[in-house]
Protein backbone atom coordinates (compact mmCIF):
# COMPACT_ATOMS: atom_id res chain seq x y z
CA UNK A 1 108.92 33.36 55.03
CA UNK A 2 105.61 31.67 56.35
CA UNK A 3 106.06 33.66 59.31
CA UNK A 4 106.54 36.85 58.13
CA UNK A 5 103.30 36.11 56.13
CA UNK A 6 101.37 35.42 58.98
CA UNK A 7 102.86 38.21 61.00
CA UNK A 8 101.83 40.99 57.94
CA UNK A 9 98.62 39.02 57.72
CA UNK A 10 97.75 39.66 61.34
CA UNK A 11 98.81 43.53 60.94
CA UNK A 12 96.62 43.82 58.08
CA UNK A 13 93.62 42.41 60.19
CA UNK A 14 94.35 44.53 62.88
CA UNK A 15 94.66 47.70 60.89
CA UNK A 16 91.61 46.63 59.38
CA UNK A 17 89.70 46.32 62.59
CA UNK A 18 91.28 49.01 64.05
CA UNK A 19 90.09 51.55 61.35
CA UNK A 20 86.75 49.92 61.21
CA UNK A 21 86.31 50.37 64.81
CA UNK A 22 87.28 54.24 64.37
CA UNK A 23 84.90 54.65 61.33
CA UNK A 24 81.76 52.92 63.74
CA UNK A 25 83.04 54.86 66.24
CA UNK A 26 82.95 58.45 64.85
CA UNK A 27 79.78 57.04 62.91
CA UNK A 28 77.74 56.04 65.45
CA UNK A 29 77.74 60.16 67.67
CA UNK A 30 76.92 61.76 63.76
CA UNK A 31 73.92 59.31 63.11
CA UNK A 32 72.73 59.89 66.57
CA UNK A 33 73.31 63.63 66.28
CA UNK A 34 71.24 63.55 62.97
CA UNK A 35 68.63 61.69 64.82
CA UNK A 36 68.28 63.90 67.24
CA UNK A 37 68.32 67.13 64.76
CA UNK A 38 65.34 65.05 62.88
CA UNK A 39 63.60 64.91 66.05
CA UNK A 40 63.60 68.30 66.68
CA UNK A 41 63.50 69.60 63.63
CA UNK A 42 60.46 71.55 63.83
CA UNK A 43 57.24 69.91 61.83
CA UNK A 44 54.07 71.25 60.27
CA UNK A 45 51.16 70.44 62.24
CA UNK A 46 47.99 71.29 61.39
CA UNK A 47 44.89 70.27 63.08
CA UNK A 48 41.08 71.15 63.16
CA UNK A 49 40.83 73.32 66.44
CA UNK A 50 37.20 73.85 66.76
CA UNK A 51 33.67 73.54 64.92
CA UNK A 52 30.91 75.59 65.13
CA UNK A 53 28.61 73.05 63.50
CA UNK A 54 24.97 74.49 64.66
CA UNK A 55 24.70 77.98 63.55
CA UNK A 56 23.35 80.07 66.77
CA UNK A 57 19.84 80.75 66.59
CA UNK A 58 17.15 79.28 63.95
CA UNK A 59 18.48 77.90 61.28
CA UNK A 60 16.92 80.09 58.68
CA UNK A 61 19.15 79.53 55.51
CA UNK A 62 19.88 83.32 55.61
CA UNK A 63 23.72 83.99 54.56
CA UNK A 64 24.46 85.03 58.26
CA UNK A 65 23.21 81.87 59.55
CA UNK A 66 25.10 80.05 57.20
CA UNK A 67 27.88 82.02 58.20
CA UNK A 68 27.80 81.41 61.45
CA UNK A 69 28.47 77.84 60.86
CA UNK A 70 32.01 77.35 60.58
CA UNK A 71 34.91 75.01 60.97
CA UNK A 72 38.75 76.21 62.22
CA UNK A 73 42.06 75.03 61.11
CA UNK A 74 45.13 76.12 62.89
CA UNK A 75 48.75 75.96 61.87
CA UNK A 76 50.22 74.85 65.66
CA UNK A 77 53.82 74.98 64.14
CA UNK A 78 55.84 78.16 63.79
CA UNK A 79 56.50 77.68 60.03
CA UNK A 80 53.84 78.69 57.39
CA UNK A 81 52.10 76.21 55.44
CA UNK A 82 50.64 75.94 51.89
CA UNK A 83 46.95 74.77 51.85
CA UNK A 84 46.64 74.57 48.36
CA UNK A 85 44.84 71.46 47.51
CA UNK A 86 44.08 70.33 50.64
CA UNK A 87 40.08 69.29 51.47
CA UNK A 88 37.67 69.68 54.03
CA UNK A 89 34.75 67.05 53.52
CA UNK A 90 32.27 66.23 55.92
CA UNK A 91 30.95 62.61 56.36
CA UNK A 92 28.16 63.11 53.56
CA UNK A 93 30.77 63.66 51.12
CA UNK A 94 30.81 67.69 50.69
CA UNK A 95 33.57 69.05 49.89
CA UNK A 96 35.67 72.46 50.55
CA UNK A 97 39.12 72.70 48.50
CA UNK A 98 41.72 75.14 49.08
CA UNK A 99 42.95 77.39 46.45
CA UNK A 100 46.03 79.58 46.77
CA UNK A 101 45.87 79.69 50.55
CA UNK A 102 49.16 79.88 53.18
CA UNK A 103 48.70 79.30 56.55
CA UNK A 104 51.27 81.34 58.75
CA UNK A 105 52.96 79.69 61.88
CA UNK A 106 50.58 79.38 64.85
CA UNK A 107 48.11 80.94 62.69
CA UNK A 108 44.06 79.60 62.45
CA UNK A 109 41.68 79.90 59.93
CA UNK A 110 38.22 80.01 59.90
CA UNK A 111 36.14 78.13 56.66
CA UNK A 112 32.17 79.09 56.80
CA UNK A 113 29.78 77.91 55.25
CA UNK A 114 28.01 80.62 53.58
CA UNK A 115 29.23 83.51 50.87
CA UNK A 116 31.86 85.60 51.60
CA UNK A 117 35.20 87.71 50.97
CA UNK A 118 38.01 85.58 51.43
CA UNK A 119 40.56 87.31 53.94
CA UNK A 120 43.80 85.78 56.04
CA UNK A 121 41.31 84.91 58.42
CA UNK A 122 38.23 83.94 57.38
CA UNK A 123 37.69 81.99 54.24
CA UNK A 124 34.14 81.03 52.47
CA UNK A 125 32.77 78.19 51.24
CA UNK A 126 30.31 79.96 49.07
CA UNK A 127 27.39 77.70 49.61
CA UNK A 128 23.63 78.30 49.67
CA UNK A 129 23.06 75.22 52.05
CA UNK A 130 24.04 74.34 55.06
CA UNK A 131 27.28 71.48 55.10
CA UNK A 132 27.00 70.40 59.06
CA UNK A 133 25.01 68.51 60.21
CA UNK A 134 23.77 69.79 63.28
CA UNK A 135 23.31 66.92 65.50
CA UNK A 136 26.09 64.40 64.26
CA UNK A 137 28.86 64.88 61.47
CA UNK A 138 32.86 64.55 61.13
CA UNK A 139 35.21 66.81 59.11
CA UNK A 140 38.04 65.51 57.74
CA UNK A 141 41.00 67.23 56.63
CA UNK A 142 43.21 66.25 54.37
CA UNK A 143 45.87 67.46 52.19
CA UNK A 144 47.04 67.82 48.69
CA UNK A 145 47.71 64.22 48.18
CA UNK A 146 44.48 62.58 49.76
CA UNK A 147 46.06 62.23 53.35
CA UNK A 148 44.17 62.64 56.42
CA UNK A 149 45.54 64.85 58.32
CA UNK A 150 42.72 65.57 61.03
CA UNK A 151 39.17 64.47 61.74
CA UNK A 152 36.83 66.21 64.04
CA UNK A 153 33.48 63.87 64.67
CA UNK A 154 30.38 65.19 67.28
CA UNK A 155 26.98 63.76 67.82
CA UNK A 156 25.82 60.63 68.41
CA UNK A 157 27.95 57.20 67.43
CA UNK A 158 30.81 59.23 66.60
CA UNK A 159 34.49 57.80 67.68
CA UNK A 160 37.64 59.90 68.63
């Protein structure tokens, strides 16, 4: 009787390793599989693409000026994104929030300064003062929950 005990002992191990090897074997290919779906699974990425931070010609105050001083955000995925909440501040503390904007895939934006119609391309700040500063400044982006998500810095003692 011992033996037969120790014989139905060691088939129950080696079903038991045998079907655990199976399981980590068919496990392992799905995790990696998922893995590689999460890696390209295609993300939102959007990034300050360029800054017009000194408005051409004399700085004047005029709305146009103003106007002309303007930061971009682009979209670089393929999937639309929802702004709404996000910031733009600029290293004195100024700040632009979004309201009720979607960014499409590989779409940009343009945010200036001074008063304007909002449109799919160009929003307004509606300021009476200029927000850059000319000769050294960073915008930061950042979205609905306080996240940087880009910073653009020019000028002197500014860091990349």
């Amino acid at each position: 009787m011992t033996l037969s005990a120790s014989s139905a002992s060691r088939r129950i191990a080696a079903t038991v390793l045998t079907a655990g090897a199976l399981v980590s074997a068919v496990a392992l290919p799905a995790t990696a599989q998922d893995r590689d779906h999460d890696r390209h699974r295609p993300q939102a990425r959007v990034a300050i693409s360029d800054v017009q931070a000194d408005s051409p010609g004399r700085d004047n105050g005029s709305n146009r000026s103003l106007n002309r001083e303007w930061v971009e955000i682009t979209n670089q995925s393929r999937h639309a994104v929802n702004l709404d909440g996000w910031t733009l501040r600029d290293s004195d503390g100024h700040r632009y929030r979004f309201d009720d904007v979607r960014l499409s895939g590989r779409a940009t934006v343009r945010i200036h300064t001074g008063v304007g119609r909002d449109t799919r391309t160009d929003l307004y700040q509606d300021r009476h003062h200029y927000m850059w500063d000319n000769y050294a400044d960073t915008a930061t982006l950042r979205d609905n929950r306080g996240r940087t998500v880009d910073s653009e810095s020019w000028g002197r003692g500014h860091r990349r």
